[in-house]
PDB file of N, CA and C in Angstrom:
ATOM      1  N   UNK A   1     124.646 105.604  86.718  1.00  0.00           N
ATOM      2  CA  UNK A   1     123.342 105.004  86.930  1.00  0.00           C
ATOM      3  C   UNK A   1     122.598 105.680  88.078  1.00  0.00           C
ATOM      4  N   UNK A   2     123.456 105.999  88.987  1.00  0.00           N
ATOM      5  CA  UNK A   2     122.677 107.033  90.302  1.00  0.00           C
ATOM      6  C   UNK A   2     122.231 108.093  89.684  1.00  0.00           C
ATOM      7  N   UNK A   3     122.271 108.685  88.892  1.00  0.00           N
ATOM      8  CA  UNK A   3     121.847 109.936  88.480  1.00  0.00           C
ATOM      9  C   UNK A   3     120.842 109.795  87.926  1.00  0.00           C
ATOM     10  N   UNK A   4     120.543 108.744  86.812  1.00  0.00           N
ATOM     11  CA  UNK A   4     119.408 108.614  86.297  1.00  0.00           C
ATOM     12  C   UNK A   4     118.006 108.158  87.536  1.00  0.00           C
ATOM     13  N   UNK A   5     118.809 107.599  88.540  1.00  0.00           N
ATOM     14  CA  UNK A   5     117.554 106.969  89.232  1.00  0.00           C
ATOM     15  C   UNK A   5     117.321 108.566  90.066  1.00  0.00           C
ATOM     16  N   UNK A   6     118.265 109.161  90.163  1.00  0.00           N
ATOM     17  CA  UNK A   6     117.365 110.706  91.331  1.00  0.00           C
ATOM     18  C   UNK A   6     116.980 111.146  90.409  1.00  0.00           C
ATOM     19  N   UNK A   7     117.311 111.330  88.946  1.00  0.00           N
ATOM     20  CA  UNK A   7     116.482 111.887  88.284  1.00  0.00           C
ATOM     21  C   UNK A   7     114.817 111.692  88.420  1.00  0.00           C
ATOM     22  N   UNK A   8     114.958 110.197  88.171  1.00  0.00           N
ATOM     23  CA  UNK A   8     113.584 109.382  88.293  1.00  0.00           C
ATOM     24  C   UNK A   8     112.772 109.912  89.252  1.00  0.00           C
ATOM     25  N   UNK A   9     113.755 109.933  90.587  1.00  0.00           N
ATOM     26  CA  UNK A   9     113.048 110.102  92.025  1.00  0.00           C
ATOM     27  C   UNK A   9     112.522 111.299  91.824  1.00  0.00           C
ATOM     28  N   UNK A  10     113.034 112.361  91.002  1.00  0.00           N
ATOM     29  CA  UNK A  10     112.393 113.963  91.187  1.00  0.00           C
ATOM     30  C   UNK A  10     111.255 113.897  90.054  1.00  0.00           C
ATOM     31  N   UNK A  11     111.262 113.458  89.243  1.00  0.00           N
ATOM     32  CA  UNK A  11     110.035 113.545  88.366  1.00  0.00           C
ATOM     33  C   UNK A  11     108.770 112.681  89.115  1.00  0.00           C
ATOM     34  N   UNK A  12     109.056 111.126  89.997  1.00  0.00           N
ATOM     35  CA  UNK A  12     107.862 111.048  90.611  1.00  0.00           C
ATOM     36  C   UNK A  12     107.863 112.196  91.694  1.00  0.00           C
ATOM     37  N   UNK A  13     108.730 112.723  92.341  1.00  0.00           N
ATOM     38  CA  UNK A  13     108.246 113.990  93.068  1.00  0.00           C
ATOM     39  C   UNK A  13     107.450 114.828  92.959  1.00  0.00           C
ATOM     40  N   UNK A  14     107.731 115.277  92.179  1.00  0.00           N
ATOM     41  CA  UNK A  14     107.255 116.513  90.956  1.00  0.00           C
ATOM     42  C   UNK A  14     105.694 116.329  90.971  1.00  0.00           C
ATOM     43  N   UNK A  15     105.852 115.125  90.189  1.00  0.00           N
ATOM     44  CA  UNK A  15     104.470 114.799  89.996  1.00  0.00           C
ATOM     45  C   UNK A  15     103.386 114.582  91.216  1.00  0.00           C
ATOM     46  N   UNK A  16     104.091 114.007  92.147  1.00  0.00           N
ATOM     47  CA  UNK A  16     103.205 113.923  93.191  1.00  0.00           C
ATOM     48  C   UNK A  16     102.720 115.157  94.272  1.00  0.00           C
ATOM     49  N   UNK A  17     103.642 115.959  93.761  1.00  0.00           N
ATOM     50  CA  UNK A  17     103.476 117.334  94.363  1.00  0.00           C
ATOM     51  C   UNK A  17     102.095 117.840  93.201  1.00  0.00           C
ATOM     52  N   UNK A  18     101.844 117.185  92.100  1.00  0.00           N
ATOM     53  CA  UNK A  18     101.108 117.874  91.359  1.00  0.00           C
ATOM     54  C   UNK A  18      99.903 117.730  91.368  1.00  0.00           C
ATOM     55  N   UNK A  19      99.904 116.133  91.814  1.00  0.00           N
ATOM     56  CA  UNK A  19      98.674 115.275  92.119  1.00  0.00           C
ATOM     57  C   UNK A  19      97.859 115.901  93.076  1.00  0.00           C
ATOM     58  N   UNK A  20      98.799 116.532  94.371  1.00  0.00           N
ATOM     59  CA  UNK A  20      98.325 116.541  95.541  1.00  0.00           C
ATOM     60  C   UNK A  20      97.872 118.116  95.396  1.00  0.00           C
ATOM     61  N   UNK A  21      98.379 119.134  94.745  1.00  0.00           N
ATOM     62  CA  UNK A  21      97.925 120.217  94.968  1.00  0.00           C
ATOM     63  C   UNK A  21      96.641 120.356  93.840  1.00  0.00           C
ATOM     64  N   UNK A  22      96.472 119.360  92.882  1.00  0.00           N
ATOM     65  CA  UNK A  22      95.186 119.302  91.869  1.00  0.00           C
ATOM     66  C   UNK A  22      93.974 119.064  92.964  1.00  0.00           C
ATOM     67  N   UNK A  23      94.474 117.603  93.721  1.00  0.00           N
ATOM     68  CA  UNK A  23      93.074 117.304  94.592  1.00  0.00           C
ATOM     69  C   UNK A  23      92.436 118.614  95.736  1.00  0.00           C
ATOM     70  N   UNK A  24      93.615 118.849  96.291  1.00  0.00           N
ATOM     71  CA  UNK A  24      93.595 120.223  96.920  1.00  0.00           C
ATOM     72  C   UNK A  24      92.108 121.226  96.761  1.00  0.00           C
ATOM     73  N   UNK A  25      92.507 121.311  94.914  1.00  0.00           N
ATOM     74  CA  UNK A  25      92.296 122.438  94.740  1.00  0.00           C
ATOM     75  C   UNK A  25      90.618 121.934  94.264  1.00  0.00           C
ATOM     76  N   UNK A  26      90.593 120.851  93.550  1.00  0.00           N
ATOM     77  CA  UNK A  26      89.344 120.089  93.383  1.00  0.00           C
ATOM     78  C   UNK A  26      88.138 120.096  94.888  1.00  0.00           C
ATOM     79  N   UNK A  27      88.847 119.780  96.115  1.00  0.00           N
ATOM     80  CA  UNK A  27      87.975 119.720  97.070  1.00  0.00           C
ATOM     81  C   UNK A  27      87.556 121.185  97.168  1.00  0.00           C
ATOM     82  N   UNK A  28      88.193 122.454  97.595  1.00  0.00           N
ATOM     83  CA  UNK A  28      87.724 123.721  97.340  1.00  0.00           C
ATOM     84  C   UNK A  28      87.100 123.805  96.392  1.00  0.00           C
ATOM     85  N   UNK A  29      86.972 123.688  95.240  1.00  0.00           N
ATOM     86  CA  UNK A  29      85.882 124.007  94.002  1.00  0.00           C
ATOM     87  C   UNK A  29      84.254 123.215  94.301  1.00  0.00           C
ATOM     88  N   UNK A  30      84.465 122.114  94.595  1.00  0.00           N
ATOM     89  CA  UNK A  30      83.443 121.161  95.737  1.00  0.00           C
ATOM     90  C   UNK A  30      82.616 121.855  96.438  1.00  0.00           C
ATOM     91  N   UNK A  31      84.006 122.495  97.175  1.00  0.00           N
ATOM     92  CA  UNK A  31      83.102 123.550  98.942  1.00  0.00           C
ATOM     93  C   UNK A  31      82.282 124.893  97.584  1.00  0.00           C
ATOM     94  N   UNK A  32      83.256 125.554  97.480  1.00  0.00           N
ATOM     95  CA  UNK A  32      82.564 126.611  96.586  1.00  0.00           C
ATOM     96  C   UNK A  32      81.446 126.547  96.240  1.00  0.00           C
ATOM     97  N   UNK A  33      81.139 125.231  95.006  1.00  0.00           N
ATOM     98  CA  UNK A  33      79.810 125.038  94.217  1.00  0.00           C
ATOM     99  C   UNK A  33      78.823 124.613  95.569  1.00  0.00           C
ATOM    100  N   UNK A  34      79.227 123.818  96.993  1.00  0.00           N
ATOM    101  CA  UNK A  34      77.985 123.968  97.611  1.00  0.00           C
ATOM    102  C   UNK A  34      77.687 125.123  98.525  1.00  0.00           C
ATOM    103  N   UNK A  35      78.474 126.063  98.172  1.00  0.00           N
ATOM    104  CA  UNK A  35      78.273 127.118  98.968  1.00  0.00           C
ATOM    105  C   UNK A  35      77.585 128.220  98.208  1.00  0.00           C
ATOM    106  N   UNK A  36      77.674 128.409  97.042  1.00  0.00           N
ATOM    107  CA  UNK A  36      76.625 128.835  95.985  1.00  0.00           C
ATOM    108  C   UNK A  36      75.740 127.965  95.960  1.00  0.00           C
ATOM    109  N   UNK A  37      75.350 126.843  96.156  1.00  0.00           N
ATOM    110  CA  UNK A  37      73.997 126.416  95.566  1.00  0.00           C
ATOM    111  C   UNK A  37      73.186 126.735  97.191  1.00  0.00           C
ATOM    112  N   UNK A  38      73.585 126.869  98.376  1.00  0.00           N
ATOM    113  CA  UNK A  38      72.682 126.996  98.880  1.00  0.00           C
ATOM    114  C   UNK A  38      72.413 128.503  99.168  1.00  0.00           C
ATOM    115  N   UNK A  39      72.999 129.122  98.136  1.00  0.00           N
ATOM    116  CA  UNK A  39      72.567 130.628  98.494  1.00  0.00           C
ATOM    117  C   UNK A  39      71.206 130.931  97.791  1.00  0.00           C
ATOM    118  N   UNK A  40      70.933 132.018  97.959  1.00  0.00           N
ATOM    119  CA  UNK A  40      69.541 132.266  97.080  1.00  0.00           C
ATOM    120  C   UNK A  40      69.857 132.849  95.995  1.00  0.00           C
ATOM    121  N   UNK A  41      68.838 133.032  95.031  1.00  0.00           N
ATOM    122  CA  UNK A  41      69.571 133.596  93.517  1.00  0.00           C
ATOM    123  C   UNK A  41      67.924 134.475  92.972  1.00  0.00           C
ATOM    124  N   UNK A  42      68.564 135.906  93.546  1.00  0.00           N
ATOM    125  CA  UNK A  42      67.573 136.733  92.791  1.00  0.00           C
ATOM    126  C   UNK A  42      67.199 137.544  91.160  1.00  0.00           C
ATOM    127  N   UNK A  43      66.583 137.230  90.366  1.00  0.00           N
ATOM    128  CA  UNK A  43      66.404 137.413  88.894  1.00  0.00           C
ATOM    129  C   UNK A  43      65.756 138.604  88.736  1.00  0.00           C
ATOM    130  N   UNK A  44      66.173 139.978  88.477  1.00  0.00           N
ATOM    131  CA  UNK A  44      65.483 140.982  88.565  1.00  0.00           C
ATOM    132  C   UNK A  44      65.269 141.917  87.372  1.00  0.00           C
ATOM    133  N   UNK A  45      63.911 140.808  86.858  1.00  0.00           N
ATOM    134  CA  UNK A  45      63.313 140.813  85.507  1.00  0.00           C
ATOM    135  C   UNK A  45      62.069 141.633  85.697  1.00  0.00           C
ATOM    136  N   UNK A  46      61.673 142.451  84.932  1.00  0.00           N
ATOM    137  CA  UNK A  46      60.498 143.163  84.534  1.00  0.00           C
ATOM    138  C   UNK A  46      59.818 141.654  83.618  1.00  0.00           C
ATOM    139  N   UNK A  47      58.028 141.952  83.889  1.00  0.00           N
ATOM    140  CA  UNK A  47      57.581 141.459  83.640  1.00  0.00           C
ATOM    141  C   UNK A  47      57.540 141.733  81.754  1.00  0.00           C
ATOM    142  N   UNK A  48      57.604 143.076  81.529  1.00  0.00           N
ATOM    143  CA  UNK A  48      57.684 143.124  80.415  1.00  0.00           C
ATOM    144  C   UNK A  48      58.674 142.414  79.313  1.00  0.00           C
ATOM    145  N   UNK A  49      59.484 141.851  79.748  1.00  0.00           N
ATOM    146  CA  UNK A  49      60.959 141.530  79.529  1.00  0.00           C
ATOM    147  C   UNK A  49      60.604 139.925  79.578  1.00  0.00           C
ATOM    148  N   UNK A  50      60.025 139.596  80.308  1.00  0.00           N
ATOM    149  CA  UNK A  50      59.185 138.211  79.625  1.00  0.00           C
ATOM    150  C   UNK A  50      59.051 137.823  78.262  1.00  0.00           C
TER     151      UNK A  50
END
């Protein structure tokens, strides 16, 4: 019966290691997109091309 419960214990591990490096990675994608939006964005279109 001990075995099944560390089993247990490593899969919520696991998982919580998974949780935590998703949010991680979610807040950087956050910073990113506001770090592009306040850049400027030049379009370098000929008028002909209109």
């Amino acid at each position: 019966m001990s075995v099944v419960k560390f089993g247990i214990n490593i899969i919520f591990l696991l998982l919580a290691c998974v949780v935590g490096i998703s949010c991680n990675d979610a807040e950087r994608i956050k910073e990113e997109i506001k770090r592009m939006q306040l850049q400027e964005t030049h379009l370098h279109l000929n008028v002909n091309d209109l």
